[in-house]
C-alpha atoms as a PDB file:
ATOM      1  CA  UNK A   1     -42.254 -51.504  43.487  1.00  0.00           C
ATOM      2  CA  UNK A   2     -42.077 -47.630  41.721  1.00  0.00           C
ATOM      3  CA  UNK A   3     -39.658 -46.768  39.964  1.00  0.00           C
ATOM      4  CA  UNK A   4     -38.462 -44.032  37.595  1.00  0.00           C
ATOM      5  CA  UNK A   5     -35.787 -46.130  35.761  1.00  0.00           C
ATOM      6  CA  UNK A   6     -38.117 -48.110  34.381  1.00  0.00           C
ATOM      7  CA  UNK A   7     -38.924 -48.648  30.403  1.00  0.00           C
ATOM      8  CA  UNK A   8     -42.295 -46.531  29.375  1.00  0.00           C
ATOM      9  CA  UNK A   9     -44.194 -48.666  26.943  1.00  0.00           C
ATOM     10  CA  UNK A  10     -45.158 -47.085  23.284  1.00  0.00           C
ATOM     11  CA  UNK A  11     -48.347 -45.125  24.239  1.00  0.00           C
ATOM     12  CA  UNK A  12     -46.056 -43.713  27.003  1.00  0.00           C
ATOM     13  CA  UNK A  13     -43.580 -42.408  24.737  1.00  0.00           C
ATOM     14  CA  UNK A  14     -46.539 -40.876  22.811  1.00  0.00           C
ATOM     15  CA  UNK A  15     -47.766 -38.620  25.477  1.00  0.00           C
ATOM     16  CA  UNK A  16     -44.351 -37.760  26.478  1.00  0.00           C
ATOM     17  CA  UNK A  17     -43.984 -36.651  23.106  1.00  0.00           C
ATOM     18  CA  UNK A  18     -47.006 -34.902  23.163  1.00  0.00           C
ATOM     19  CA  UNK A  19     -46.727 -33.132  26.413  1.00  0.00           C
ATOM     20  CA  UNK A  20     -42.936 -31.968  26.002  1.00  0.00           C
ATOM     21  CA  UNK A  21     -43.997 -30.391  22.458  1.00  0.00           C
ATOM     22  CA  UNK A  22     -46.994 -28.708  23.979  1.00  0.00           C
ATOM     23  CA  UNK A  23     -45.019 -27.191  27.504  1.00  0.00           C
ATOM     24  CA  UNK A  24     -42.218 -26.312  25.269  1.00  0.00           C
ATOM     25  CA  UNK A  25     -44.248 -24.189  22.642  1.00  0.00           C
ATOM     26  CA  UNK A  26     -46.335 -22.893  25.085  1.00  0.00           C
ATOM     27  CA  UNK A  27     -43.449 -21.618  27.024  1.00  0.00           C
ATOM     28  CA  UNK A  28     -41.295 -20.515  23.984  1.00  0.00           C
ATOM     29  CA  UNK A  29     -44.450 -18.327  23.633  1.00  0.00           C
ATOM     30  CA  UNK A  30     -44.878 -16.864  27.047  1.00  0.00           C
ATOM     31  CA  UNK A  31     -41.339 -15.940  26.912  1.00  0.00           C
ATOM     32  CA  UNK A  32     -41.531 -14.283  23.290  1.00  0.00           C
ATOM     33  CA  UNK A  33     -44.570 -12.371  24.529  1.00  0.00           C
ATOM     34  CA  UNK A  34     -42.824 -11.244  28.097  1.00  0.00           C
ATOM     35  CA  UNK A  35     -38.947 -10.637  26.239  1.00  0.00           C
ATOM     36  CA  UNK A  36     -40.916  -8.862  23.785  1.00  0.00           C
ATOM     37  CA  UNK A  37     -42.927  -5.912  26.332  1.00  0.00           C
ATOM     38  CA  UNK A  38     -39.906  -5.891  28.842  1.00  0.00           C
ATOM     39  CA  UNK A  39     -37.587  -5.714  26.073  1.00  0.00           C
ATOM     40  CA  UNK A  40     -35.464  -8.105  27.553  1.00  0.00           C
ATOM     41  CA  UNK A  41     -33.545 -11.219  25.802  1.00  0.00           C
ATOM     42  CA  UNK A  42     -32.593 -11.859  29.609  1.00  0.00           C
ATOM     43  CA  UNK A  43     -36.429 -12.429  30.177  1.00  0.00           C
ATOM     44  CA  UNK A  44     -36.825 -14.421  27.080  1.00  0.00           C
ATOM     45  CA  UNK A  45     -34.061 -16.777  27.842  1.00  0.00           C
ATOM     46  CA  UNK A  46     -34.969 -17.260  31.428  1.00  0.00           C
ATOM     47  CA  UNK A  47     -38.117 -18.025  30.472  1.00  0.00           C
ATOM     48  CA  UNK A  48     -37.449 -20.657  28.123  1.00  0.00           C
ATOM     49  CA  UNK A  49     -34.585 -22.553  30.429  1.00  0.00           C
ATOM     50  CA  UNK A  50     -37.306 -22.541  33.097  1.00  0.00           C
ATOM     51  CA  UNK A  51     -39.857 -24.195  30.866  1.00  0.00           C
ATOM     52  CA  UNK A  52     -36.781 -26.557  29.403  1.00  0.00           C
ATOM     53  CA  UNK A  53     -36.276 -27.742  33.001  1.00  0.00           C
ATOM     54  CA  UNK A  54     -39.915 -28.081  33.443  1.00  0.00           C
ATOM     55  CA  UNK A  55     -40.414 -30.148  30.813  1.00  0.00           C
ATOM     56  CA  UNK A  56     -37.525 -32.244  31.721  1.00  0.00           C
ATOM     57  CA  UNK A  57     -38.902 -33.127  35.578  1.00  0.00           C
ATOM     58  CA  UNK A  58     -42.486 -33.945  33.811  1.00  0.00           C
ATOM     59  CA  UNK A  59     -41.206 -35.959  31.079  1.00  0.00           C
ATOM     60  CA  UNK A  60     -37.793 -37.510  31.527  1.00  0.00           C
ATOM     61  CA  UNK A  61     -38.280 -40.081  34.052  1.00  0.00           C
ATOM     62  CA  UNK A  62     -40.414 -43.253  33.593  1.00  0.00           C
ATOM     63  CA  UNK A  63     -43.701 -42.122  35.427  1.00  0.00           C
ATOM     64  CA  UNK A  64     -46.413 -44.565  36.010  1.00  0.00           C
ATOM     65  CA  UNK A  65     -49.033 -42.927  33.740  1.00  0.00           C
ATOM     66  CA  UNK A  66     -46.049 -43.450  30.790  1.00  0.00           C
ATOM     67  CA  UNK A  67     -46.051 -47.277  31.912  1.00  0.00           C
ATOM     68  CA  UNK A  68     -49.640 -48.628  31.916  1.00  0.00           C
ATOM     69  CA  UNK A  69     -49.982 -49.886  28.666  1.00  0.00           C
ATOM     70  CA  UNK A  70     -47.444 -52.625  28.941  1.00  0.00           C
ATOM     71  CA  UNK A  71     -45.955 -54.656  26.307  1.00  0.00           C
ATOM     72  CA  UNK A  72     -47.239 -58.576  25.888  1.00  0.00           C
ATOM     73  CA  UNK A  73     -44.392 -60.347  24.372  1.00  0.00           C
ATOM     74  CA  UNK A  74     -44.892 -63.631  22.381  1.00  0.00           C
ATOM     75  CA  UNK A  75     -43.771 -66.897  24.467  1.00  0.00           C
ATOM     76  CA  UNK A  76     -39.770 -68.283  23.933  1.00  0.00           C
ATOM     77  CA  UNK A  77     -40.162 -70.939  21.865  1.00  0.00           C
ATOM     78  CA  UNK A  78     -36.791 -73.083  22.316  1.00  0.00           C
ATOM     79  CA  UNK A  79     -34.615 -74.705  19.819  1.00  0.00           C
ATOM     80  CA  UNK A  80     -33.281 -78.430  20.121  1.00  0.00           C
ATOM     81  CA  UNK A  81     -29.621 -76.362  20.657  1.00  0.00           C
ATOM     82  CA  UNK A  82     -30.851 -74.191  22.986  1.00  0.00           C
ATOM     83  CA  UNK A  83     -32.506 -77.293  25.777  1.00  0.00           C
ATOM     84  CA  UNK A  84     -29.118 -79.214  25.299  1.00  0.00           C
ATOM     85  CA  UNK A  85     -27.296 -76.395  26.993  1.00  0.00           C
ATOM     86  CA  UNK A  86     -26.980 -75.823  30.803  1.00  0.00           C
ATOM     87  CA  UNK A  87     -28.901 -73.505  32.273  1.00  0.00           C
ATOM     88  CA  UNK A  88     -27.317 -69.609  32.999  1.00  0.00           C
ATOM     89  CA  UNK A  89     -26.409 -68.616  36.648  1.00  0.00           C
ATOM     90  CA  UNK A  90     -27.788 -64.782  36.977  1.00  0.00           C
ATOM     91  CA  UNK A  91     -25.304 -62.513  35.494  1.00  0.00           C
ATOM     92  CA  UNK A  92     -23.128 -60.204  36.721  1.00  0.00           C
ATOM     93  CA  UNK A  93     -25.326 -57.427  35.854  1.00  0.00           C
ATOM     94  CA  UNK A  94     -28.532 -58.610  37.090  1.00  0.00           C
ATOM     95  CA  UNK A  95     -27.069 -59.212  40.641  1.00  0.00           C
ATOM     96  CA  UNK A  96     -25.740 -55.270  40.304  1.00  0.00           C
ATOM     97  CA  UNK A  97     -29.223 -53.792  39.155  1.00  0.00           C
ATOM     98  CA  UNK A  98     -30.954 -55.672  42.471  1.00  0.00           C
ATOM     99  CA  UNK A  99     -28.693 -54.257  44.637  1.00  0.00           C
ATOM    100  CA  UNK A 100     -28.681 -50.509  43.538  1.00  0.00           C
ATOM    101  CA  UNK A 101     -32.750 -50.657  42.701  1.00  0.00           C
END
């Protein structure tokens, strides 16, 4: 099932990194260059909130392309303590996340 609320794995979070550096240079340039010839701070800073909110939509939520290198976690190995005790019942907040997702 997609969804945006999900965790991006590491290489994710490296091209999110990537990306938001490189739209929010590019667009603190544009709007130098622009504010600059219309001598206009107006233009400059309109500019720059557009490319902030830009950036933002691209890189905030969990995309699939942030989420295909997932991450393999080692197996549970369980202590004497830990097979003596009764198993949980789901959790309060478990049963909340599968209804609203």
């Amino acid at each position: 099932m997609f969804s945006l609320l999900d965790y991006m794995d590491y290489e994710g979070q490296k091209k999110v990194e990537t990306i938001s550096v490189a739209m929010l240079a590019s667009t603190a340039v544009v709007g130098l260059v622009v504010g600059f010839l219309r001598q206009s701070v107006l233009g400059l800073s309109i500019i720059n909130a557009v490319g902030l909110l830009l950036t933002f939509l691209v890189t905030l939520p969990s995309w699939p392309t942030f989420r295909s290198h997932p991450v393999k976690w080692l197996p549970r190995i369980e202590s004497k303590a830990e097979s003596t005790a009764p198993a949980p019942t789901t959790d309060w907040l478990s049963r909340i996340t599968k209804i609203l997702f």
